[in-house]
Protein backbone atom coordinates (compact mmCIF):
# COMPACT_ATOMS: atom_id res chain seq x y z
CA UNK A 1 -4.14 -28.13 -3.91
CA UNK A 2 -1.09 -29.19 -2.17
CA UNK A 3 0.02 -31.83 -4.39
CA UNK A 4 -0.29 -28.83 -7.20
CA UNK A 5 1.58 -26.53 -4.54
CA UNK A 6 4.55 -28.85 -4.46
CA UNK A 7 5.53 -28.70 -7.85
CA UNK A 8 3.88 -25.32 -9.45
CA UNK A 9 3.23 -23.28 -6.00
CA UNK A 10 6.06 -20.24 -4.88
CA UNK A 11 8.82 -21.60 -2.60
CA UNK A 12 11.42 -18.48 -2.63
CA UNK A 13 9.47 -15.71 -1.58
CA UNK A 14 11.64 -13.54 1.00
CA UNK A 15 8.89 -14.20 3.63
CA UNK A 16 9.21 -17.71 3.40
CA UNK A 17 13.34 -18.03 4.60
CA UNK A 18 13.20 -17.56 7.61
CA UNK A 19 8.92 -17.23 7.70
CA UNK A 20 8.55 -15.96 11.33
CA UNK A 21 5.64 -13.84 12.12
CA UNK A 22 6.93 -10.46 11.92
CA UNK A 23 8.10 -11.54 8.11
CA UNK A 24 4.87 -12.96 7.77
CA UNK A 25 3.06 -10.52 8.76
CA UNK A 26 5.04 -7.93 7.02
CA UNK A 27 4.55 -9.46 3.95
CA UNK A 28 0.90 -9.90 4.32
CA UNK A 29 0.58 -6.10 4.65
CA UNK A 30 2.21 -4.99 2.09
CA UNK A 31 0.27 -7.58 0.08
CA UNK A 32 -2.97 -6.09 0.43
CA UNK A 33 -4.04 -4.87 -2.77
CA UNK A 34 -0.30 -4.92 -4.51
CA UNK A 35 1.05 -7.60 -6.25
CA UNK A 36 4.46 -9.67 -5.37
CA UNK A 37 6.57 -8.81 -8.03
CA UNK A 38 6.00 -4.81 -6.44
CA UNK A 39 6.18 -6.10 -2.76
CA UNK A 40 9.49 -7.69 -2.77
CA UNK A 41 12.18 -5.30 -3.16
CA UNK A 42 9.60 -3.24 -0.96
CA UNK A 43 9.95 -5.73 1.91
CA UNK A 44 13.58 -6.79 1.30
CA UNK A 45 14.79 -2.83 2.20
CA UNK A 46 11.97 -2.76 4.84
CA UNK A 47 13.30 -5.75 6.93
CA UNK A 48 16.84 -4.89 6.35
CA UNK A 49 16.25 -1.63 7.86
CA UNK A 50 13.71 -2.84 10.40
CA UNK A 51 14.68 -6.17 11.26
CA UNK A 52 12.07 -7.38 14.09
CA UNK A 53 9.03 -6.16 15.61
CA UNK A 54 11.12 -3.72 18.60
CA UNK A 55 13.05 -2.49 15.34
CA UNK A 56 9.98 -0.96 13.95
CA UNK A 57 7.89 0.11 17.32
CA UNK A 58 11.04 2.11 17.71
CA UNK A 59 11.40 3.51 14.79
CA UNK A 60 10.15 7.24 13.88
CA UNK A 61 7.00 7.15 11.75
CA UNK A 62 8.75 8.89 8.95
CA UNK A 63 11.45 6.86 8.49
CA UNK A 64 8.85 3.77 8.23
CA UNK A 65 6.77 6.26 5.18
CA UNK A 66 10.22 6.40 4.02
CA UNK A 67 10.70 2.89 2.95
CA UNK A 68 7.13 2.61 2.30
CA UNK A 69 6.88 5.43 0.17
CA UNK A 70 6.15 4.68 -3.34
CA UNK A 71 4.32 1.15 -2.41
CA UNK A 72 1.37 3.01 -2.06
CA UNK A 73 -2.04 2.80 0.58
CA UNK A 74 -0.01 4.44 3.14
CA UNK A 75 -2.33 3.82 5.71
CA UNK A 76 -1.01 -0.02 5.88
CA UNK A 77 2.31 1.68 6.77
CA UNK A 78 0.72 3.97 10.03
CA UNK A 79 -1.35 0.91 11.13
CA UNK A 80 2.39 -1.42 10.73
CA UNK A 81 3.97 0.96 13.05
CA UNK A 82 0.90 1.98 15.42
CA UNK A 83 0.68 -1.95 15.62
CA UNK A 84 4.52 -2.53 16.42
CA UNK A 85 4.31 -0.34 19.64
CA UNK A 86 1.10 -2.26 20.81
CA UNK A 87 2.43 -5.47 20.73
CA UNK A 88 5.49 -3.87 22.13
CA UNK A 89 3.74 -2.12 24.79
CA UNK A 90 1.15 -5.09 25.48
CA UNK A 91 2.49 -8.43 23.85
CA UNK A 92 6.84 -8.19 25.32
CA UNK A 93 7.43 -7.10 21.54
CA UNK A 94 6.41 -10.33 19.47
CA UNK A 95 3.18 -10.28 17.60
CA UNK A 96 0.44 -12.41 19.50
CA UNK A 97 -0.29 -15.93 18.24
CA UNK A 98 -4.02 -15.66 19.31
CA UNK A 99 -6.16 -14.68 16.94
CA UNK A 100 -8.41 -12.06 19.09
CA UNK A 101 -5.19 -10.38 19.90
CA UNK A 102 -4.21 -9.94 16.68
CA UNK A 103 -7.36 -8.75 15.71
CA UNK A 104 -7.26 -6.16 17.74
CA UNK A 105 -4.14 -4.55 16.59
CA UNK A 106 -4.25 -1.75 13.59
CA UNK A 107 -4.60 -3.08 10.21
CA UNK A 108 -5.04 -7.00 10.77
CA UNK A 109 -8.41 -8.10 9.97
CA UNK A 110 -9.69 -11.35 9.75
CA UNK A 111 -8.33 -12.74 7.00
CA UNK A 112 -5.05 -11.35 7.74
CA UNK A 113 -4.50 -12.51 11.13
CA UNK A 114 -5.98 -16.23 9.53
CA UNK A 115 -2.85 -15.76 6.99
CA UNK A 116 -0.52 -14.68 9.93
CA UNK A 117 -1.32 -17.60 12.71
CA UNK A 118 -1.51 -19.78 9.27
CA UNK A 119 1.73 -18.75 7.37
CA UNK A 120 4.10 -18.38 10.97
CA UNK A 121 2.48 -21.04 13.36
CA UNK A 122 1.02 -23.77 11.20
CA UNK A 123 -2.43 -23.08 13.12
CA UNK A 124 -5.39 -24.30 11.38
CA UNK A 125 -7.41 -20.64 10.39
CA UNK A 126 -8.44 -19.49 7.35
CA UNK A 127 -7.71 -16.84 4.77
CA UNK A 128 -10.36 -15.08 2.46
CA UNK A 129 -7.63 -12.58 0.40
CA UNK A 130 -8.92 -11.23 -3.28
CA UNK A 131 -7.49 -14.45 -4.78
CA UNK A 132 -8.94 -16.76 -2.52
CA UNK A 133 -12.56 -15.04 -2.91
CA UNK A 134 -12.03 -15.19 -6.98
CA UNK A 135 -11.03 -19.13 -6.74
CA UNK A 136 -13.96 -19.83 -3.89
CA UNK A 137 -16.45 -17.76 -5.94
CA UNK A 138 -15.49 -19.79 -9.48
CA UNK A 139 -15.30 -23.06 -7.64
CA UNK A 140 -18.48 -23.27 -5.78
CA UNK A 141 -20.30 -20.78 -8.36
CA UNK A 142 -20.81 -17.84 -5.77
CA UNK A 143 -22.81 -15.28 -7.24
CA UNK A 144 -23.22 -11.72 -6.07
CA UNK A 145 -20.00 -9.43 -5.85
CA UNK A 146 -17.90 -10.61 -2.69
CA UNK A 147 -18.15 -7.26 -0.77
CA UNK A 148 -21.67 -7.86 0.09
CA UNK A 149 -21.86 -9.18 3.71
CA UNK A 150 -24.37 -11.82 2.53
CA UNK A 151 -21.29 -13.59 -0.09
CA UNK A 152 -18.79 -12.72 1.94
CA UNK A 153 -20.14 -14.90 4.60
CA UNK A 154 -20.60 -18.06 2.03
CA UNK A 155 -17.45 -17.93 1.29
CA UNK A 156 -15.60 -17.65 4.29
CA UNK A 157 -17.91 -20.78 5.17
CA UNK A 158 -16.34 -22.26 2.08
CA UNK A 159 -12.72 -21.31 3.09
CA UNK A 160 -13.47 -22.90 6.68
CA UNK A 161 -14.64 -26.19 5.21
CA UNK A 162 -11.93 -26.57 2.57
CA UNK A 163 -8.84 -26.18 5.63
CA UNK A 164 -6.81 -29.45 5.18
CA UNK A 165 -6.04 -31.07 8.98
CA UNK A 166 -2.11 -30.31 8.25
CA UNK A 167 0.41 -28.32 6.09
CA UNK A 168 -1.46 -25.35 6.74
CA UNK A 169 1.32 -22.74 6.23
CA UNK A 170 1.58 -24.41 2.30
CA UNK A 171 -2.08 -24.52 2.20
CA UNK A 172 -2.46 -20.97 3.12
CA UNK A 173 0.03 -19.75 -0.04
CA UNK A 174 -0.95 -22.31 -2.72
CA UNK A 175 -4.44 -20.52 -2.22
CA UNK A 176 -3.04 -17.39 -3.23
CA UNK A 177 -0.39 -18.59 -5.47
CA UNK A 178 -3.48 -20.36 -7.23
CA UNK A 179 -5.03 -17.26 -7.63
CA UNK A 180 -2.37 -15.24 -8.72
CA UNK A 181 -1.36 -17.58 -11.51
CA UNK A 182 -3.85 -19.47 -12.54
CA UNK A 183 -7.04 -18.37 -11.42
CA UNK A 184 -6.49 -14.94 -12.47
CA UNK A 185 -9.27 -11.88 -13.02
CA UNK A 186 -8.83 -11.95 -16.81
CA UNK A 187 -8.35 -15.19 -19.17
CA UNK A 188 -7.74 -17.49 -16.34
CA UNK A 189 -5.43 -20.85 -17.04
CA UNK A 190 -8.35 -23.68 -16.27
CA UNK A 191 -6.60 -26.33 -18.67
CA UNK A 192 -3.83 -25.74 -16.11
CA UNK A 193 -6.13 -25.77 -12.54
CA UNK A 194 -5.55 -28.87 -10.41
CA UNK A 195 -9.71 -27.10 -9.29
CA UNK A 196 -11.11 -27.35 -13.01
CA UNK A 197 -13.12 -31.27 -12.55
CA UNK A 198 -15.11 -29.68 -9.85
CA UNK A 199 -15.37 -25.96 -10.74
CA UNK A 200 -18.85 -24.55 -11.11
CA UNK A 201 -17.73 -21.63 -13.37
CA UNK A 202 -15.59 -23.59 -15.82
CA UNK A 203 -18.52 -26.42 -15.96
CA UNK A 204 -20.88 -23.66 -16.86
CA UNK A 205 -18.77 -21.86 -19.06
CA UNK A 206 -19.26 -18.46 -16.35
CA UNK A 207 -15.38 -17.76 -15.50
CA UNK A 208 -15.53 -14.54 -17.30
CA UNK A 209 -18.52 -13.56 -14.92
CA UNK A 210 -17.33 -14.79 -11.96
CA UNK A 211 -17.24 -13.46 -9.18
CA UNK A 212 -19.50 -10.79 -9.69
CA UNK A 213 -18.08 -7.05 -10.35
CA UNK A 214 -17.93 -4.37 -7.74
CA UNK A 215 -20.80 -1.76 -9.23
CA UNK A 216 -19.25 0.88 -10.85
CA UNK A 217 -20.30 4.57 -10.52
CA UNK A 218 -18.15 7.67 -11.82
CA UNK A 219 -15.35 8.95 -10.06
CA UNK A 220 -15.54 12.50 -9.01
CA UNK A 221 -13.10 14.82 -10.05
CA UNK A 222 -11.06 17.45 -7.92
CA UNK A 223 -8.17 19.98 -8.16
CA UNK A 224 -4.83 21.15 -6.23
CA UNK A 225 -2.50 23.59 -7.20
CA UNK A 226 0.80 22.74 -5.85
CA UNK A 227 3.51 25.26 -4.98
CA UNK A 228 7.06 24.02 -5.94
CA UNK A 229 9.56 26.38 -4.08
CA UNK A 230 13.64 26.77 -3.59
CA UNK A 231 15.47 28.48 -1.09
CA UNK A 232 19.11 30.36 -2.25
CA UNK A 233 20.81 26.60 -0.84
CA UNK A 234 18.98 24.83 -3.76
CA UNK A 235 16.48 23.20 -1.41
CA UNK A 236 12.88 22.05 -1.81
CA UNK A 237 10.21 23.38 0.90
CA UNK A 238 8.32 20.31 1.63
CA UNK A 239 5.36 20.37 3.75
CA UNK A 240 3.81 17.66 6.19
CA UNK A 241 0.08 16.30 5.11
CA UNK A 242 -2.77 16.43 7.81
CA UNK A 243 -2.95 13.37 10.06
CA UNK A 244 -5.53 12.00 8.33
CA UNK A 245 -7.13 12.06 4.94
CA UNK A 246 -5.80 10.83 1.40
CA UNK A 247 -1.71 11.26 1.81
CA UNK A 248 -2.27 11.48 5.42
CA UNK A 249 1.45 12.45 7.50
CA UNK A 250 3.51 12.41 4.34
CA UNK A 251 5.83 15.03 3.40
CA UNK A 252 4.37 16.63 0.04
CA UNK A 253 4.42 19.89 -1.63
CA UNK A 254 2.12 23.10 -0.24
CA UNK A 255 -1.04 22.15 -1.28
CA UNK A 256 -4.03 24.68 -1.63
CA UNK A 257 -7.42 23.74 -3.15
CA UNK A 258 -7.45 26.74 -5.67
CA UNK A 259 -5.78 29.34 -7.04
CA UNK A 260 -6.63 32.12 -5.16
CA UNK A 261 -5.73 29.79 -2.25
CA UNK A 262 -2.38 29.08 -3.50
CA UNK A 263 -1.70 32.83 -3.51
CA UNK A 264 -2.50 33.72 -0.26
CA UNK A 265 -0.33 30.67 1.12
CA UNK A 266 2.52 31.93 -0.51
CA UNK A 267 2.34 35.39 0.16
CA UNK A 268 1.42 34.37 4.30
CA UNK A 269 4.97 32.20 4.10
CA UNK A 270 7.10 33.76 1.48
CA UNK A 271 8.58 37.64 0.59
CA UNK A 272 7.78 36.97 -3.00
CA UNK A 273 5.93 37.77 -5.88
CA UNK A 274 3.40 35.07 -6.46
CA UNK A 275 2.80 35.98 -10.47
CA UNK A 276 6.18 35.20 -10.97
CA UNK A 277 5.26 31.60 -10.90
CA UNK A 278 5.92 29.24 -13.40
CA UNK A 279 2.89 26.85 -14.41
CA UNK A 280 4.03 23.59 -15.32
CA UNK A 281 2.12 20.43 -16.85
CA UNK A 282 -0.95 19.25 -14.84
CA UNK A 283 -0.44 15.84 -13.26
CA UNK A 284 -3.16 13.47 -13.09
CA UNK A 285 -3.65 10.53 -10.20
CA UNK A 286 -6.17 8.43 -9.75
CA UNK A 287 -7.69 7.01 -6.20
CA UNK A 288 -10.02 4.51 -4.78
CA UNK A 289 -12.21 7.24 -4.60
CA UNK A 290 -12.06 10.23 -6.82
CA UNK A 291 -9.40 11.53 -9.85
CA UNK A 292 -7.03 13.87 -8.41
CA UNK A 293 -5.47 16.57 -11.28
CA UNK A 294 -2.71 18.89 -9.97
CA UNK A 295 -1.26 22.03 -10.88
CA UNK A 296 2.27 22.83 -10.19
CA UNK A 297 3.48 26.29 -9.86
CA UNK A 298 7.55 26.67 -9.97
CA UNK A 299 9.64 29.47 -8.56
CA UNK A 300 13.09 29.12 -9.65
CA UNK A 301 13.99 30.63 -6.24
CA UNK A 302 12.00 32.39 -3.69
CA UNK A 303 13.63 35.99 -3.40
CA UNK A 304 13.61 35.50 0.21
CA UNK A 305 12.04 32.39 2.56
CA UNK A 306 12.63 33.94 5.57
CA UNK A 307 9.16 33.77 6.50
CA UNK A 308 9.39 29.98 6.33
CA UNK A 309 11.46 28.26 9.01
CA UNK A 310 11.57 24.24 9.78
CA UNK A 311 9.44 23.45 12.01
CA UNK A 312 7.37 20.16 12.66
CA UNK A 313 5.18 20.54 9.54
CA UNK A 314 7.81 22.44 6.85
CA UNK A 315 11.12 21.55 5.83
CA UNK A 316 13.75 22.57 3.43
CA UNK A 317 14.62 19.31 1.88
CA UNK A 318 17.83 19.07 -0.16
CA UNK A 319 17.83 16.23 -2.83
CA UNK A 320 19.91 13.96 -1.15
CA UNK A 321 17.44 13.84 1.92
CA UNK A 322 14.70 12.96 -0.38
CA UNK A 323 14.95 9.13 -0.12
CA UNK A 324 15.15 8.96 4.05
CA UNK A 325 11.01 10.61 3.84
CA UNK A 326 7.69 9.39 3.15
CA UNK A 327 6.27 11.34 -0.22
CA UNK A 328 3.77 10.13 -2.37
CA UNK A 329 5.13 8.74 -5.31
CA UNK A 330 3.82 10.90 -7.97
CA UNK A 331 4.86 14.44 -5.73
CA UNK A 332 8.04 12.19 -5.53
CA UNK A 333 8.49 12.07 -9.30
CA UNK A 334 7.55 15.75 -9.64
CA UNK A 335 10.44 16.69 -7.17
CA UNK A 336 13.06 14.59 -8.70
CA UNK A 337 12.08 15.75 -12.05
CA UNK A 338 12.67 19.39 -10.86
CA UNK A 339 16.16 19.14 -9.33
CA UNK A 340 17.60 16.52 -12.47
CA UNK A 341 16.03 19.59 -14.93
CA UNK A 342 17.89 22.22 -13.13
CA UNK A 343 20.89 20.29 -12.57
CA UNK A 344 20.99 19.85 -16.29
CA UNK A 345 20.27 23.29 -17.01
CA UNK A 346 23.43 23.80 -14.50
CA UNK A 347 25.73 21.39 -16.46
């Protein structure tokens, strides 16, 4: 694995120059569940904003869903900062290099804190990522999907017994970089695997069934009309999500679960007529969990938001202020697309 590392393995990821553990850990966040080519420019404007572990504890919590937003999972971004003011409150405002303590900090779980004390201090710990369980699963011929307590405890016992005594920080990313290219969910490179001479699935011809799926099961559907509003200053009224839930403390647009909902939102906030509303395409986005299909209604302009002031959970948001807030990225789209269509309409 090494000797493949050296000459086919990643060497210029941003994490890597300088790899301390805030970088490191950073990186391993934003990793979870998104791919690099998507994290980088993510975590290039992150850490030039937020250089350093104090940079980020002190930080508001919307400016840090502002330069997540758009990367998704936004609950990795809340646990970042909720775990920034820990280790600033308990640790003198470096992240812990014990792996207990790191443990017990929001959004570092066992493999990540592994890939942390790994990656930052060369200690010997391992990793268990999505790549690491596909490669481990192939390798020793694993069967049963990886999610299941049962596997998931084989192969972190083959993770442990595979740790090399040294070079633990290259070990640790020619695992995933192994994964990533080579070992990969769908027509995986074996001619090219430095693994292939002792790989169970590839000796049995089983790569395409290994590891074992997730089980599937429909998605359930649900609904959301969304109110798109503008005050007489051109501004969007933006509202702040629930503290916890899908979106959770992101700025998105009024949300009601109906129709009839919608109306009596608008006509408790706004002096306006709510069937003057304009009903624009549906858009569709999909979760973990359940399909989400929403229904914007436009107002070219309120005839009077009085009834709506700022406050801590609605704001007027001009389209230059956009960027500096956390908004999901497909509300995000849906904004832009309504201020570049009237400023064209304008032009």
């Amino acid at each position: 694995m090494l000797d493949w590392f050296d000459v086919h393995g990643r060497h210029d990821l941003p994490w890597q120059h300088p790899r301390t553990p805030y970088r490191v850990w950073l990186s391993e966040i934003m990793l979870q569940q998104t791919q690099v080519r998507v994290v980088v420019p993510y975590f290039e404007r992150f850490v030039a904003s937020l250089p350093s572990v104090a940079a980020l504890a002190a930080a508001p919590l919307d400016a840090v869903l502002g330069l997540w937003s758009g990367l998704g999972y936004y609950a990795r971004a809340r646990n970042l900062h909720a775990a920034a003011r820990a280790c600033v409150g308990l640790h003198g405002g470096d992240l812990p290099r014990d792996f207990d303590a790191l443990l017990a900090l929001p959004g570092i779980g066992r493999s990540t804190a592994g890939a942390i004390l790994a990656q930052a201090w060369g200690d010997r710990f391992a990793i268990l990522d999505g790549n690491v369980r596909r490669v481990l699963a192939r390798y020793h011929g694993v069967e049963g999907w990886p999610g299941q307590p049962a596997v998931q405890k084989r192969l972190w016992e083959f993770a442990q017994q595979h740790l090399p005594a040294s070079r633990l920080a290259d070990y640790t990313q020619a695992q995933m970089d192994l994964g990533a290219t080579v070992c990969t969910r769908h027509a995986p490179a074996c001619s090219a695997c430095p693994l292939r001479p002792g790989c169970e699935a590839h000796a049995q011809g089983r790569t395409a069934e290994l590891p074992t799926p997730k089980p599937t099961r429909a998605l359930p559907t649900r609904e959301a009309v969304l109110l798109l509003m503008r005050d007489a200053e051109g501004r969007m009224l933006l509202q702040r999500r629930p503290p916890a839930g899908v979106w959770a403390q992101l700025w998105s647009l009024p949300e009601a679960a109906d129709e009839e909902a919608a109306r009596a939102w608008f006509e408790g906030h706004v002096d306006g007529d709510y069937a003057q509303a304009e009903a624009l395409d549906p858009v569709a986005h999909v979760f973990s969990h359940y399909r989400l299909t929403m229904h914007p209604r436009r107002w070219r302009a309120v005839a009077s938001a009085a009834a709506v002031r700022d406050n801590e959970d609605l704001r007027w948001v001009p389209r230059d202020a956009l960027a500096a807030l956390g908004i999901p990225a497909p509300v995000r789209t849906l904004v832009q697309a309504q201020f570049e269509s009237e400023q064209e309409q304008e032009t």
